[in-house]
Protein backbone atom coordinates (compact mmCIF):
# COMPACT_ATOMS: atom_id res chain seq x y z
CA UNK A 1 -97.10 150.54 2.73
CA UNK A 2 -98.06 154.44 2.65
CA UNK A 3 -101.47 153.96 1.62
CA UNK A 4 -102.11 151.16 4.63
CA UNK A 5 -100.56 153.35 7.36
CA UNK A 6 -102.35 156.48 6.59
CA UNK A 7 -105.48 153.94 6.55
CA UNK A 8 -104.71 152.75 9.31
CA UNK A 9 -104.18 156.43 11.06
CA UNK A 10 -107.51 157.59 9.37
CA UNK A 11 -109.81 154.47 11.38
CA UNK A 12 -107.35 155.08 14.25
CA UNK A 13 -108.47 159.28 14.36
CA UNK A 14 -112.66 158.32 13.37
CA UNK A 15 -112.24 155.54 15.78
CA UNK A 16 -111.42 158.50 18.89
CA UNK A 17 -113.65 160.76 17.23
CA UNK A 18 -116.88 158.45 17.76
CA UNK A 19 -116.54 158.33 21.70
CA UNK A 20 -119.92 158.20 22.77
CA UNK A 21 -118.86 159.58 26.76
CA UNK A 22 -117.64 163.01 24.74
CA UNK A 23 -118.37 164.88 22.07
CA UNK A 24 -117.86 168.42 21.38
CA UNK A 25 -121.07 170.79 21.21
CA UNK A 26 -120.95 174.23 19.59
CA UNK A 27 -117.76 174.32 20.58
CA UNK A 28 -117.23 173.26 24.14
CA UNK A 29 -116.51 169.79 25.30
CA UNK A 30 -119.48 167.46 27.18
CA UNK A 31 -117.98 164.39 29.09
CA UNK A 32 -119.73 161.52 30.37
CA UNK A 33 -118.95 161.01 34.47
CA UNK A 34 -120.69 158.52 36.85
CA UNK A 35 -123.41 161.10 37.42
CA UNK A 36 -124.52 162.64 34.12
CA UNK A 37 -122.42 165.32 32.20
CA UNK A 38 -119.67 167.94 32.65
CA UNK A 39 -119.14 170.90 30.52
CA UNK A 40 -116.09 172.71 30.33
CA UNK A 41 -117.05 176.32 29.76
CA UNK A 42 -114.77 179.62 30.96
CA UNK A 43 -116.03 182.48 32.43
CA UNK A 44 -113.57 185.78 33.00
CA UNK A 45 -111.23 183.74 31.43
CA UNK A 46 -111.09 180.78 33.76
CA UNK A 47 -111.76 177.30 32.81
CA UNK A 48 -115.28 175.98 34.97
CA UNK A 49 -115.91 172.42 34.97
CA UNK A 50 -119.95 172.48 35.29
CA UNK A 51 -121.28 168.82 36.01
CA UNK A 52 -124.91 168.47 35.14
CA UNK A 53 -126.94 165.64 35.04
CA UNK A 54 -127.85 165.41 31.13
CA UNK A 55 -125.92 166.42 28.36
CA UNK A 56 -126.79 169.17 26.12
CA UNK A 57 -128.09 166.84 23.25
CA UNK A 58 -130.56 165.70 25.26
CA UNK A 59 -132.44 168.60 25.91
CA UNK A 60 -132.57 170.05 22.55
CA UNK A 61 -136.63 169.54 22.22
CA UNK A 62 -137.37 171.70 25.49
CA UNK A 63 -138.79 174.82 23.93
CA UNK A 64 -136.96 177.70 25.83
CA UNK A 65 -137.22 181.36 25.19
CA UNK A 66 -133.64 181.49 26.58
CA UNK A 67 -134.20 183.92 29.06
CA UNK A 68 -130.40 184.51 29.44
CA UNK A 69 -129.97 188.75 29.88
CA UNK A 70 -133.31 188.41 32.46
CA UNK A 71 -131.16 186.21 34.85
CA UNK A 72 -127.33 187.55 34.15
CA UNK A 73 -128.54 191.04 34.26
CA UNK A 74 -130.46 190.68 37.66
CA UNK A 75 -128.74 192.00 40.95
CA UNK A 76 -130.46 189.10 42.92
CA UNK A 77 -131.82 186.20 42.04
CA UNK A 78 -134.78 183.98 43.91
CA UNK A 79 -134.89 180.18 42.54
CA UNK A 80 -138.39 179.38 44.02
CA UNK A 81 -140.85 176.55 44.11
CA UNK A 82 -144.40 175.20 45.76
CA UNK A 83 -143.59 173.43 48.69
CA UNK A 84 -145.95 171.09 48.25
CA UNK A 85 -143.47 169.73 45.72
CA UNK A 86 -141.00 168.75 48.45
CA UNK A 87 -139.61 165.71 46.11
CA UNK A 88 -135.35 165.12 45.29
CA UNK A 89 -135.97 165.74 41.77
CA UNK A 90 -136.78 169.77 42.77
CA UNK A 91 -134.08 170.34 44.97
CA UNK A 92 -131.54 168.46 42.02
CA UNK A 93 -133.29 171.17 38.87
CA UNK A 94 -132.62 174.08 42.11
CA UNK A 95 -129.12 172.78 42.95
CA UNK A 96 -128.13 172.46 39.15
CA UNK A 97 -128.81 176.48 38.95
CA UNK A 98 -128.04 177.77 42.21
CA UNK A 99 -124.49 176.26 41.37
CA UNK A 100 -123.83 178.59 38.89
CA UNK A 101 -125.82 181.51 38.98
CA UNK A 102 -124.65 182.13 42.37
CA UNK A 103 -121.78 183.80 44.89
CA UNK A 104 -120.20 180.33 46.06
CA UNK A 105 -116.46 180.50 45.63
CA UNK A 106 -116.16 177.01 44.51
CA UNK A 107 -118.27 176.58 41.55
CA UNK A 108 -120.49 179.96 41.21
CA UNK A 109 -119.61 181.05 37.82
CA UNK A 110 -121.90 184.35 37.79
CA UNK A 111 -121.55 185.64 41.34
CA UNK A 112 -125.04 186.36 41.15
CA UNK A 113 -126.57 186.18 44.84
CA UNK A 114 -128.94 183.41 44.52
CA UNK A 115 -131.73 182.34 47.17
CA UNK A 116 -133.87 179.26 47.25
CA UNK A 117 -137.19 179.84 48.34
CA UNK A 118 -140.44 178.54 48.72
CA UNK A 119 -143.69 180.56 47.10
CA UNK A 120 -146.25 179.90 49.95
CA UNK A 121 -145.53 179.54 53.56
CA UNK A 122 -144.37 177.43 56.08
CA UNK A 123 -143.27 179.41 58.80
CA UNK A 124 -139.43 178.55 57.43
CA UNK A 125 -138.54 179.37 54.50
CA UNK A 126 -138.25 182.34 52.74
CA UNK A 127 -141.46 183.24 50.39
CA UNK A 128 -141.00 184.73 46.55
CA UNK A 129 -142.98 184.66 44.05
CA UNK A 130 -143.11 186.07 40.49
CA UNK A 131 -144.96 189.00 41.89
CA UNK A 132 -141.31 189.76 43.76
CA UNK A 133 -139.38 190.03 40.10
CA UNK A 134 -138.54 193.60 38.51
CA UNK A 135 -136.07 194.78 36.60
CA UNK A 136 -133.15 194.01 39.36
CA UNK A 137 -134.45 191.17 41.01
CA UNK A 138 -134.81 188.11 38.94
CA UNK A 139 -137.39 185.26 40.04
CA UNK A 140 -137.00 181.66 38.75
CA UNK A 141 -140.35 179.78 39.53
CA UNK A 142 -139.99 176.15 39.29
CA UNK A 143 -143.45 174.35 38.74
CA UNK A 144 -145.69 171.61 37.19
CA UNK A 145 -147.63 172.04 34.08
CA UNK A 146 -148.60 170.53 30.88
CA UNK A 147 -145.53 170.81 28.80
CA UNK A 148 -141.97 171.12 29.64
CA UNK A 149 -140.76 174.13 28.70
CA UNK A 150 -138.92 177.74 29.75
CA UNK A 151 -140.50 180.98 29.22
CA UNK A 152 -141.00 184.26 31.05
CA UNK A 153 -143.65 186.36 32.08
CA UNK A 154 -142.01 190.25 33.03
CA UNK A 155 -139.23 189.63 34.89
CA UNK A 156 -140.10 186.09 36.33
CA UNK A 157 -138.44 183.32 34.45
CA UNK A 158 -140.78 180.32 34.57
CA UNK A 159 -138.74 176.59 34.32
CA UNK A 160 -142.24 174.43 34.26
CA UNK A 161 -142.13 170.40 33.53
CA UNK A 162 -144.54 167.93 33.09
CA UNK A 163 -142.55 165.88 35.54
CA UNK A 164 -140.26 166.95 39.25
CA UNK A 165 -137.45 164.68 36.63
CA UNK A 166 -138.12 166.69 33.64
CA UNK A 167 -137.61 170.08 35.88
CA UNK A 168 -133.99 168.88 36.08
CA UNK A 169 -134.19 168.52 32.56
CA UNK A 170 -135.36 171.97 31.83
CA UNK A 171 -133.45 173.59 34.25
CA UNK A 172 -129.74 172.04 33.32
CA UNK A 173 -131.08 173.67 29.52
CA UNK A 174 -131.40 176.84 31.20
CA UNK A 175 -128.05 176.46 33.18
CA UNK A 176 -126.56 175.35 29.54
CA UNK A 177 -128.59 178.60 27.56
CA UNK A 178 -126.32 180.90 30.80
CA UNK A 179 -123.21 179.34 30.05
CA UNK A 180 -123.46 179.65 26.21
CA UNK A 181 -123.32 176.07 25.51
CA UNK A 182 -126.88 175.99 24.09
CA UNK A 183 -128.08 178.73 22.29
C-alpha cells in the first residue's frame, strides 16, 4: 500500500511539474497569461511582475551581445526608431523596454529616464540617433535588417529584426538579458 501511494505522489508531483503555462528558467518563474508571458524577477529587493509577450525559451536563437552594463549604466536612455516604420509591432518591441528601463512608478524597474524618439524628422517628435550615444547617454535604435539580432556599435545598442514582429522578439530578449533572466 506504501509502494502505490508514494507512486501515486511521484505521477501526482511530475504531473504539476510538466505545466506547459510555467516553467521555471534559470531560476525565475515564466507564466503563461492571455497576452504572452510574465516573469517574476526582483529588483532592490522587491518582487516585479514583468509581462512580456514571449517567453524566454523562445528567444534563445536571437544572437545578442547582451549589451546589459551599456543600458543600466547610462544616465539617459533614447529608445529610437525610423518613422517610416510607424507599424503596432514597433511601438509593442518600444513599450516592452520603455516599461522597464524607465522612471514610471508603476512598473519601471531601473528608474532609468527613458525617451522614445524618432531618428529623422517630422516636425513632432523628438530626433536621436546613434550619433547622440556616449558614455552617459545610451541610444537603443530599433530597425530592419537581414537577421534578427542585438549588438552594439560604441555606445548605441542596435535591436535590428528581419520583421516589425520579430523586433518585439528581440527586444523582450533584451528586456529579459536587463532583468537577468537570460544571460
Amino acid at each position: 500500500m506504501k509502494k502505490i501511494l508514494i507512486i501515486l505522489l511521484l505521477l501526482l508531483f511530475i504531473a504539476g511539474c510538466s505545466d506547459p503555462n510555467r516553467y521555471i528558467y534559470n531560476g525565475y518563474t515564466i507564466t503563461k497569461h492571455e497576452f504572452g508571458w510574465a516573469a517574476t524577477v526582483y529588483a532592490n529587493e522587491q518582487p516585479h511582475i514583468v509581462y512580456l509577450h514571449h517567453g524566454p525559451k523562445e528567444l534563445e536563437d536571437i544572437q545578442s551581445e547582451n549589451p546589459k552594463n551599456k543600458i543600466l549604466d547610462a544616465k539617459q536612455i533614447y529608445a529610437t526608431f525610423s518613422p517610416s516604420m510607424p507599424g503596432a509591432p514597433t511601438a509593442l518591441a518600444v513599450i516592452d523596454l520603455v516599461k522597464v528601463t524607465g522612471t514610471n512608478p508603476e512598473w519601471g524597474i531601473f528608474k532609468i529616464p527613458t525617451k522614445p524618439t524618432i531618428t529623422e524628422p517630422d516636425g513632432i517628435n523628438e530626433v536621436k540617433t546613434c550619433n547622440d550615444a556616449s558614455k552617459e547617454v545610451t541610444v537603443i535604435l530599433f530597425k530592419l535588417g537581414d537577421k534578427t539580432k542585438i549588438y552594439s556599435e560604441n555606445h548605441c545598442v542596435i535591436i535590428e529584426s528581419e520583421t516589425e514582429e520579430d523586433l518585439i522578439k528581440a527586444s523582450n530578449r533584451l528586456v529579459y538579458e536587463l532583468l537577468g533572466v537570460i544571460e
